[in-house]
C-alpha atoms as a PDB file:
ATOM      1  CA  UNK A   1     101.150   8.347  12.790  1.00  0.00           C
ATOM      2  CA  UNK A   2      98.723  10.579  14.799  1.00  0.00           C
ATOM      3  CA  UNK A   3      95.751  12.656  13.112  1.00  0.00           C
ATOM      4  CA  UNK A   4      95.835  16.047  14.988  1.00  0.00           C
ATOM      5  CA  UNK A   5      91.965  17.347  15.139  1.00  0.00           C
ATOM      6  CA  UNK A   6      92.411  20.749  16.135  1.00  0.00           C
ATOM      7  CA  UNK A   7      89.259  21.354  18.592  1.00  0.00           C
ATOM      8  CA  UNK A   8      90.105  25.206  19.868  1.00  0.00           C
ATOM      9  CA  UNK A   9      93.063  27.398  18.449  1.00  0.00           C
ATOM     10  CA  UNK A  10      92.451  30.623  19.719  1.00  0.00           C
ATOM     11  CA  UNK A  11      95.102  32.362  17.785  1.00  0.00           C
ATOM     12  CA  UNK A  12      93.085  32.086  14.862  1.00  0.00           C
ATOM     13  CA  UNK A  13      91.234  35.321  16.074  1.00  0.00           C
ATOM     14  CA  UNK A  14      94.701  37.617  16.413  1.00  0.00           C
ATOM     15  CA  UNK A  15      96.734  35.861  13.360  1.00  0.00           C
ATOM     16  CA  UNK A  16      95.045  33.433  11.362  1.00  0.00           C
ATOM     17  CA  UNK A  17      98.411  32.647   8.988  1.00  0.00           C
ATOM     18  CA  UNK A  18     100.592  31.946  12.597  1.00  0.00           C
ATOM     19  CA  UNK A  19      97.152  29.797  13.698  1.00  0.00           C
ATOM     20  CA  UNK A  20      97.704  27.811  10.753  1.00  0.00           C
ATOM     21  CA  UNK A  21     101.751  27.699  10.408  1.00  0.00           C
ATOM     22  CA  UNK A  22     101.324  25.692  14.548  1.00  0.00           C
ATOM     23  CA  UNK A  23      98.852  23.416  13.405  1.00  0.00           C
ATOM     24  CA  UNK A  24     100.805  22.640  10.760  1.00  0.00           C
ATOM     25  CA  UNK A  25     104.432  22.247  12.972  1.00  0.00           C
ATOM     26  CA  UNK A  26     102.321  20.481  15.395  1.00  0.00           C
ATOM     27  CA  UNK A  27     100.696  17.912  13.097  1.00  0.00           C
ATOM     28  CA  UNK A  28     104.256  17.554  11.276  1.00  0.00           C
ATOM     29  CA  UNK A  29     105.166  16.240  15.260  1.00  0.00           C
ATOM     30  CA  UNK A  30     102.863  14.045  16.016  1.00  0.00           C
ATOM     31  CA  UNK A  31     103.384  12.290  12.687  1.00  0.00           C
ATOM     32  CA  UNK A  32     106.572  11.694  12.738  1.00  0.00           C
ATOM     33  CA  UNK A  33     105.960  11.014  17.140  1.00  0.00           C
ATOM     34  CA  UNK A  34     103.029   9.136  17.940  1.00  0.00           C
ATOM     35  CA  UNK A  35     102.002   5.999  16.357  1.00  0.00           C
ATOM     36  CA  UNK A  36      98.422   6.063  17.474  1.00  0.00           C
ATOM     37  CA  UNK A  37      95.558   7.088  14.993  1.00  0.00           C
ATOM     38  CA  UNK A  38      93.915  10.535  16.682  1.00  0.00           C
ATOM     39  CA  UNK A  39      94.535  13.125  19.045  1.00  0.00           C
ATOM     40  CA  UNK A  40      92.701  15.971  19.762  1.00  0.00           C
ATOM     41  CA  UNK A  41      94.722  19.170  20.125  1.00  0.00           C
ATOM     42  CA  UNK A  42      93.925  22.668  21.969  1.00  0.00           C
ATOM     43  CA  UNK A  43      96.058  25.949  21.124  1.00  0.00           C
ATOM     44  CA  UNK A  44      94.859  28.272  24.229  1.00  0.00           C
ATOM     45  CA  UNK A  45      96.599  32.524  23.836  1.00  0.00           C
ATOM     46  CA  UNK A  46      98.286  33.879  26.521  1.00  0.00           C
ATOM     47  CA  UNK A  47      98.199  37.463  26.148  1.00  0.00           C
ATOM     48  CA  UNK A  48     100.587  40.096  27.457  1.00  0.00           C
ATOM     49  CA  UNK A  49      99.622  43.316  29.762  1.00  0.00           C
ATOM     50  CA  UNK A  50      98.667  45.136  26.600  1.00  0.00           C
ATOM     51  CA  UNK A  51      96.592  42.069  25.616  1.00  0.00           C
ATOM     52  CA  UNK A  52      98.408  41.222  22.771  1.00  0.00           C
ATOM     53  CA  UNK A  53      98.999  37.432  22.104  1.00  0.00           C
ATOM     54  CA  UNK A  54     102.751  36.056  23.773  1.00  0.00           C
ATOM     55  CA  UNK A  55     102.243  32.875  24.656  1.00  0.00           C
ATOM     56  CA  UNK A  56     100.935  29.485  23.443  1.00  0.00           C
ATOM     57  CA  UNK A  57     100.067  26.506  25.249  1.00  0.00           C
ATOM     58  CA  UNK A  58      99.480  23.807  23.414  1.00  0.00           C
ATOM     59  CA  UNK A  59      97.092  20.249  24.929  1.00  0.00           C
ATOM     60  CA  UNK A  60      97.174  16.843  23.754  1.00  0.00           C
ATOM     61  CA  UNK A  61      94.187  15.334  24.743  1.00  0.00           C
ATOM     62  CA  UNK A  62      92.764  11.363  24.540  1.00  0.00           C
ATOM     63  CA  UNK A  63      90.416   9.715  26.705  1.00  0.00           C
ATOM     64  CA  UNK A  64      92.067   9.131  29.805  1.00  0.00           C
ATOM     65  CA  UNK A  65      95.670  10.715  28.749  1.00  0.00           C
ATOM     66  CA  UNK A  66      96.477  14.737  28.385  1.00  0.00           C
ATOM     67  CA  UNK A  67     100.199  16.174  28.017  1.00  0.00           C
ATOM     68  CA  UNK A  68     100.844  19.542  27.331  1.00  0.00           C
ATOM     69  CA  UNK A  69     103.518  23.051  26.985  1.00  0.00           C
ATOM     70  CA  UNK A  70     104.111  26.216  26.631  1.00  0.00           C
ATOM     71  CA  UNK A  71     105.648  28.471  24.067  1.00  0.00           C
ATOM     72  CA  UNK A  72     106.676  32.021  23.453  1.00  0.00           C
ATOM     73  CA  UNK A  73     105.665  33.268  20.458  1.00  0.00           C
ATOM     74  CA  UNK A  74     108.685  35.396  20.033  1.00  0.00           C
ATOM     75  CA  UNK A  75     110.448  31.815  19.569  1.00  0.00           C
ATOM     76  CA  UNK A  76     111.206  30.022  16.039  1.00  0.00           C
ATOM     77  CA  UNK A  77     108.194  27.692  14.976  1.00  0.00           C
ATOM     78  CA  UNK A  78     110.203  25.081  14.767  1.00  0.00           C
ATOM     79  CA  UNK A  79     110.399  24.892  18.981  1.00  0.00           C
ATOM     80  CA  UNK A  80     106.578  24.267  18.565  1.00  0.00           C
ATOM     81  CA  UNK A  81     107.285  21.589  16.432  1.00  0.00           C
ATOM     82  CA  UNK A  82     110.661  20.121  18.631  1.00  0.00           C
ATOM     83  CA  UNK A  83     108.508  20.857  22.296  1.00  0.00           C
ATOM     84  CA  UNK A  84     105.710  19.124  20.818  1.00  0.00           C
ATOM     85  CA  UNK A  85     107.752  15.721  19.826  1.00  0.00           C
ATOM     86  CA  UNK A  86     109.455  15.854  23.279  1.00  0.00           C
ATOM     87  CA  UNK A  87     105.745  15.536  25.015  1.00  0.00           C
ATOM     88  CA  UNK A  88     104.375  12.963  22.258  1.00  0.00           C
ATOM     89  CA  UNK A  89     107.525  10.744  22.652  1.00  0.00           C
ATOM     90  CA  UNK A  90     107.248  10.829  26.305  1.00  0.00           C
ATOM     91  CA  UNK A  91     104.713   8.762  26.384  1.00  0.00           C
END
């Protein structure tokens, strides 16, 4: 069971309740995904032409080891949460 530390999650400047409902569908992931103790996680903002937020990508990062994906935000949070076990269990 993995402790997330979320180290940048830029969509906590645009939406701070989505900001929070991801970390919390991520950390729900690697709980259930990775056995290790930590892992350090990075929510970067894609915005669209307008400059309003559309895309997430979301980085799993250890010494040595970083997976990572993409999401649109116009998709159900609960493809964060299913994207982000398919990278953790593919160890």
């Amino acid at each position: 069971m993995a402790k997330v530390t979320f180290t940048v999650n830029e969509l906590h400047a645009s939406d701070p309740g989505l900001a929070r409902e991801l970390e919390s569908e991520i950390s729900s992931a690697a709980e259930r995904s990775d056995p290790r103790p930590s892992l350090d996680c990075r929510i970067l903002v894609d915005r669209d032409l307008e400059g309003r937020p559309a895309r997430v990508r979301v980085q799993f990062e250890r010494p040595g080891w970083v997976k990572s994906f993409g999401v649109s935000l116009k998709q159900p949070l609960r493809d964060v949460r299913q994207a982000a076990e398919g990278v953790l269990g593919s160890r």
